[in-house]
Structures are given as structure tokens and as C-alpha cells.
Protein backbone atom coordinates (compact mmCIF):
# COMPACT_ATOMS: atom_id res chain seq x y z
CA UNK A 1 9.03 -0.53 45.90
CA UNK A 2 7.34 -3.29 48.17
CA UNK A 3 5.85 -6.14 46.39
CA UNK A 4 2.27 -5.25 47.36
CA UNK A 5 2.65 -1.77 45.61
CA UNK A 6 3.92 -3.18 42.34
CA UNK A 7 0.80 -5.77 42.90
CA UNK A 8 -1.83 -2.85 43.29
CA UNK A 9 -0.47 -0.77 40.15
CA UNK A 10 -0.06 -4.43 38.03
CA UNK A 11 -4.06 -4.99 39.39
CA UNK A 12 -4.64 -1.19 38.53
CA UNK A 13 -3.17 -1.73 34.84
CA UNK A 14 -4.81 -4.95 34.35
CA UNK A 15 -8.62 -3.11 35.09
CA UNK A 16 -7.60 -0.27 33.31
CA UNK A 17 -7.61 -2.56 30.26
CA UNK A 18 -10.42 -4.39 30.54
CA UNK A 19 -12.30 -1.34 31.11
CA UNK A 20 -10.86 -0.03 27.79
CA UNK A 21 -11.31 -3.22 25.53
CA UNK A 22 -14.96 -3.48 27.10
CA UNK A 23 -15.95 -0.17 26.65
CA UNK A 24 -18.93 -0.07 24.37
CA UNK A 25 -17.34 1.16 20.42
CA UNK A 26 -19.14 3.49 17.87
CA UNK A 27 -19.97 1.55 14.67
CA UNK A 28 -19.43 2.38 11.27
CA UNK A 29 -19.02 0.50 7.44
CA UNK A 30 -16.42 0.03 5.04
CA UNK A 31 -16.82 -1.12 1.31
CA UNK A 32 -14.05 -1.68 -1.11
CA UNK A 33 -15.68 -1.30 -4.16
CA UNK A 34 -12.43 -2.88 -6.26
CA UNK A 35 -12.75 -6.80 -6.49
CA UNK A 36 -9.93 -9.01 -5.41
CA UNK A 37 -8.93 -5.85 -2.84
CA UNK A 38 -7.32 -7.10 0.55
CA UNK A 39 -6.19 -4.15 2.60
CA UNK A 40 -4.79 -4.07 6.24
CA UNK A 41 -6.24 -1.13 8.59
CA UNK A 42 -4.41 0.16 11.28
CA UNK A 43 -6.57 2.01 13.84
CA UNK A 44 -5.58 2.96 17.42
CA UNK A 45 -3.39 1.05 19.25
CA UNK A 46 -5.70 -1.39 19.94
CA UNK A 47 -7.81 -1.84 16.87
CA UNK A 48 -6.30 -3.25 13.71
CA UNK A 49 -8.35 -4.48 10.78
CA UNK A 50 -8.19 -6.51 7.82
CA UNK A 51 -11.10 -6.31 4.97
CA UNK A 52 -11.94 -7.32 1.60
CA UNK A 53 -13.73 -6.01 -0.80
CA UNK A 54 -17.52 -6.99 -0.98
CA UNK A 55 -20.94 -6.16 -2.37
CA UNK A 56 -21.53 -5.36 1.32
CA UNK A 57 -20.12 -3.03 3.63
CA UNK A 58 -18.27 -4.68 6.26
CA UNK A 59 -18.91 -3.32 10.38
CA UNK A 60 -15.74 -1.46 11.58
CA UNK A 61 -15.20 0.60 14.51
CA UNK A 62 -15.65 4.32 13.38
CA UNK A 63 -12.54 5.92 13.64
CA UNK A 64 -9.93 7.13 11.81
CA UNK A 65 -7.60 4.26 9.99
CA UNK A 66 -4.39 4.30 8.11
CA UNK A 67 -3.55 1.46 5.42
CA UNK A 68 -0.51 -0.79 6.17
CA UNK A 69 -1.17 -3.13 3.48
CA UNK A 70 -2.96 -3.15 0.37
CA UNK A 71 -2.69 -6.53 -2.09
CA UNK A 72 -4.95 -6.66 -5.72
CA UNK A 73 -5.46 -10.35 -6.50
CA UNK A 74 -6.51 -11.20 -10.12
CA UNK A 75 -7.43 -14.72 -11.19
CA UNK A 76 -6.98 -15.65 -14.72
CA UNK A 77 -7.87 -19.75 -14.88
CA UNK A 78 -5.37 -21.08 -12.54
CA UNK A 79 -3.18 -18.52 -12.51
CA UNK A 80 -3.68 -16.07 -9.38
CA UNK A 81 -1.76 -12.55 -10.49
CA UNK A 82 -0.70 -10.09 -7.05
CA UNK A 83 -0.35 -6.30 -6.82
CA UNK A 84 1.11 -5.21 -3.49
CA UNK A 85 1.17 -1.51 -1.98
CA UNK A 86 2.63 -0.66 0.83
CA UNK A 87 2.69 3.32 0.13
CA UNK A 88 3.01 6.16 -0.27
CA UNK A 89 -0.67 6.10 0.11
CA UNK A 90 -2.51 9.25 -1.58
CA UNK A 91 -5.83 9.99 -0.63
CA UNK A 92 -6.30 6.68 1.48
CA UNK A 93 -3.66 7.70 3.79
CA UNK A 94 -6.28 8.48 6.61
CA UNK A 95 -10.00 6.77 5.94
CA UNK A 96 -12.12 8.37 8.16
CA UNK A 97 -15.25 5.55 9.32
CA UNK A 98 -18.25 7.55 11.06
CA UNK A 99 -20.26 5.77 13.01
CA UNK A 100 -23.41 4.61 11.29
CA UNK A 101 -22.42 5.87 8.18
CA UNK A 102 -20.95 3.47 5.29
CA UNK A 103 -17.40 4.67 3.97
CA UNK A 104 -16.86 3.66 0.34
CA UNK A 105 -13.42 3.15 -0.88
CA UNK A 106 -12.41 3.27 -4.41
CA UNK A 107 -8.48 2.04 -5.56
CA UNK A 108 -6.87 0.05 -7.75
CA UNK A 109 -7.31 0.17 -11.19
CA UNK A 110 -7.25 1.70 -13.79
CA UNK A 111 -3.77 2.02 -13.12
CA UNK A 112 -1.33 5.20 -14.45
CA UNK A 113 1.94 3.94 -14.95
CA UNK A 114 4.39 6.70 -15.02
CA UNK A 115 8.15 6.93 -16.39
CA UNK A 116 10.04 8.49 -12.99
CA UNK A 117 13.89 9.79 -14.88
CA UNK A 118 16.27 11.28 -12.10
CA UNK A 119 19.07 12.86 -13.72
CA UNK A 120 22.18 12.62 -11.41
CA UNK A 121 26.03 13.43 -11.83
CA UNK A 122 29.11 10.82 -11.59
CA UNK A 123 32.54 11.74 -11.22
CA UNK A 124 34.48 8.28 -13.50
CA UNK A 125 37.88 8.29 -13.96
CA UNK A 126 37.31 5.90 -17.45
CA UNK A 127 35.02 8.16 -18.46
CA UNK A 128 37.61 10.92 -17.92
CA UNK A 129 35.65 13.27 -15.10
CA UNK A 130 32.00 14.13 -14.06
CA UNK A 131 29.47 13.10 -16.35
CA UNK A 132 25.64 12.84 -16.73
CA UNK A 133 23.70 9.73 -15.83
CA UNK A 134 20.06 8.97 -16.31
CA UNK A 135 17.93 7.01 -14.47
CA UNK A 136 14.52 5.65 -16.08
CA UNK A 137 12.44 3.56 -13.73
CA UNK A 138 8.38 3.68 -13.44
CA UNK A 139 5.83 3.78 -10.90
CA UNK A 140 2.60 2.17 -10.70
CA UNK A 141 -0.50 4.32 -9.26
CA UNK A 142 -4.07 3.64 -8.54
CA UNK A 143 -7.02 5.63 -8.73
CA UNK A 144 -6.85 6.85 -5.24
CA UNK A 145 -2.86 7.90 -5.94
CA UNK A 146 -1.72 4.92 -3.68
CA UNK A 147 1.40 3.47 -5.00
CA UNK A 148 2.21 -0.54 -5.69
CA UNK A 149 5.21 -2.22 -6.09
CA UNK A 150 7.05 -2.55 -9.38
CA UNK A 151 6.61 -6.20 -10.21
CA UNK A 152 3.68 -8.29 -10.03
CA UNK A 153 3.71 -11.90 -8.91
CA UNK A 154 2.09 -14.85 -10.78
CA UNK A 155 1.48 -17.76 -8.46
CA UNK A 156 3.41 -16.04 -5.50
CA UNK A 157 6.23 -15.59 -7.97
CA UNK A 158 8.06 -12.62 -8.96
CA UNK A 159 7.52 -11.48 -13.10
CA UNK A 160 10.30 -10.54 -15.21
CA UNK A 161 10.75 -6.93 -15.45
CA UNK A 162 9.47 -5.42 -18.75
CA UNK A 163 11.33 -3.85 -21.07
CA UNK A 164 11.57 -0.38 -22.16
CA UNK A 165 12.49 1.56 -25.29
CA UNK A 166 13.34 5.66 -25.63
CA UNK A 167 12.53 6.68 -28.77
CA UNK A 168 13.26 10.21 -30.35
CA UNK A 169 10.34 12.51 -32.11
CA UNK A 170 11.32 10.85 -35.31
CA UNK A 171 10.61 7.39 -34.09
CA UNK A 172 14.72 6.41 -34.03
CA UNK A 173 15.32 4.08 -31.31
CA UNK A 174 17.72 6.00 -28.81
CA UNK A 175 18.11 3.24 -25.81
CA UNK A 176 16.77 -0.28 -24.98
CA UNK A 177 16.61 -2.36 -22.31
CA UNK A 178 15.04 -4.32 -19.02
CA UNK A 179 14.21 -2.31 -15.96
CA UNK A 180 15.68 -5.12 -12.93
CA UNK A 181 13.94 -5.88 -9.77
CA UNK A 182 15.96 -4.26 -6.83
């Protein structure tokens, strides 16, 4: 290819793009009704968006987003507590922004935390063969089914795990222990 073709398609590209990132956008709202809510939009492949949450809907380009990000930041005196999602998603996993019209997102809390067991087999030679192991760990869930991350931070740092006790019908304690990070 001659240098003047590869200068008309670079000159061809570059108008191409202007074009695009001047072209006039349909706008729409978002409001995060959850305080302390930060949550990273993804749009098309030019259009990315961060937003908070707010009394006030915030001006967006209307068009369909996907989360990539969600953190819940409590403050509790000087302490600053952190929640961080990054998926599975739920029903936020496409938020669809019309143009003029005001889309209202509701996540967070109140939280479900649910016990997840996986029951799996492992073949030990001290144990003498194959034999049944269970796995107990939780998840925690907001409102709109998106899913956060199993420790919270205080001050940007990691928590201890909690504990956890399985207890039988009778109220005997059957196993105790601390879930681990990891």
C-alpha cells in the first residue's frame, strides 16, 4: 500500500470518529435510590459511566447499560464500611435509560444472606477410600439479586470472616468454625 492510501483511510478513520463522538445523543436519567451507592456503567463502546446515588436523577445517554462495578459505602463516625459487587448481577444486568424518561434503580440492602453447601466426593487414602465432603460458604444478595463479595472492608481493610455454627433440630452443636477469605 502507498503511503498516501494508508494517509486517506487514517484521515477517513479519524472523521469517521469525530462524526460519531459529535453526533447529537438521546438523553435520559438515572437515580440510585440506595445512599452511599457508587456503580460503574458500561454502555457502548464509547460511553462508560460512573454515578452515585442522589436525591436527583443524574443525565445519561439513553441506552442500554451493563454494571461493571457496584461499591455500598457506609459511614459509622470515622469508620467508612465497603460492600463491593462485581456480579452476577440479577435484574440490573441490563438497565435500560430511555430518553427523557428517569430510570430508578433500587439495590443494596436489605441484604439476604444465604448458606450455599456443595456436597462433593474425595477419594483419601488416610481416610481409607472415597468419602463425603461438605462445603458451607454464604453469599450475600441485594434487593435487585446482584451479588457482593464475601467480606466487607472497614477503612479499606479486609474484616475477619465470621463464624458459623450447624446446629441439629435439637439445638446440639454439630460443627463450628470460621469461613476464610479466599
Amino acid at each position: 500500500m502507498k503511503k498516501k492510501d494508508v494517509i486517506i483511510c487514517l484521515s477517513i478513520i479519524a472523521v469517521c470518529v469525530i462524526v460519531i463522538s459529535l453526533y447529537p445523543r438521546q438523553t435520559g436519567y438515572i437515580r440510585i435510590e440506595t445512599p452511599g451507592v457508587k456503580m460503574k456503567l458500561g454502555g457502548n463502546w464509547l460511553n462508560s459511566k460512573t454515578v452515585k446515588s442522589s436525591n436527583e436523577p443524574v443525565a445519561i445517554n439513553a441506552q442500554v447499560y451493563r454494571p461493571k462495578r457496584i461499591y455500598i459505602t457506609q459511614r459509622d463516625g470515622a469508620n467508612k464500611w465497603q460492600l463491593t459487587s462485581y456480579g452476577p448481577w440479577g435484574s440490573l444486568a441490563k438497565i435500560p435509560v430511555k430518553r427523557n424518561e428517569t430510570t430508578v434503580l433500587e439495590l443494596g440492602p436489605p441484604f439476604l444472606i444465604r448458606a450455599e453447601v456443595r456436597q462433593y466426593k474425595s477419594n483419601s487414602r488416610r481416610a481409607g477410600g472415597l468419602r463425603t465432603l461438605v462445603s458451607v460458604d454464604y453469599a450475600i444478595i441485594g434487593r435487585a439479586g446482584e451479588h457482593y463479595k464475601t467480606y466487607i472492608t472497614k477503612n479499606g481493610r479486609p474484616q475477619t470472616a465470621p463464624s458459623v455454627r450447624i446446629v441439629s433440630d435439637t439445638g446440639n452443636v454439630l460443627a463450628k468454625g470460621k469461613f476464610e477469605y479466599g
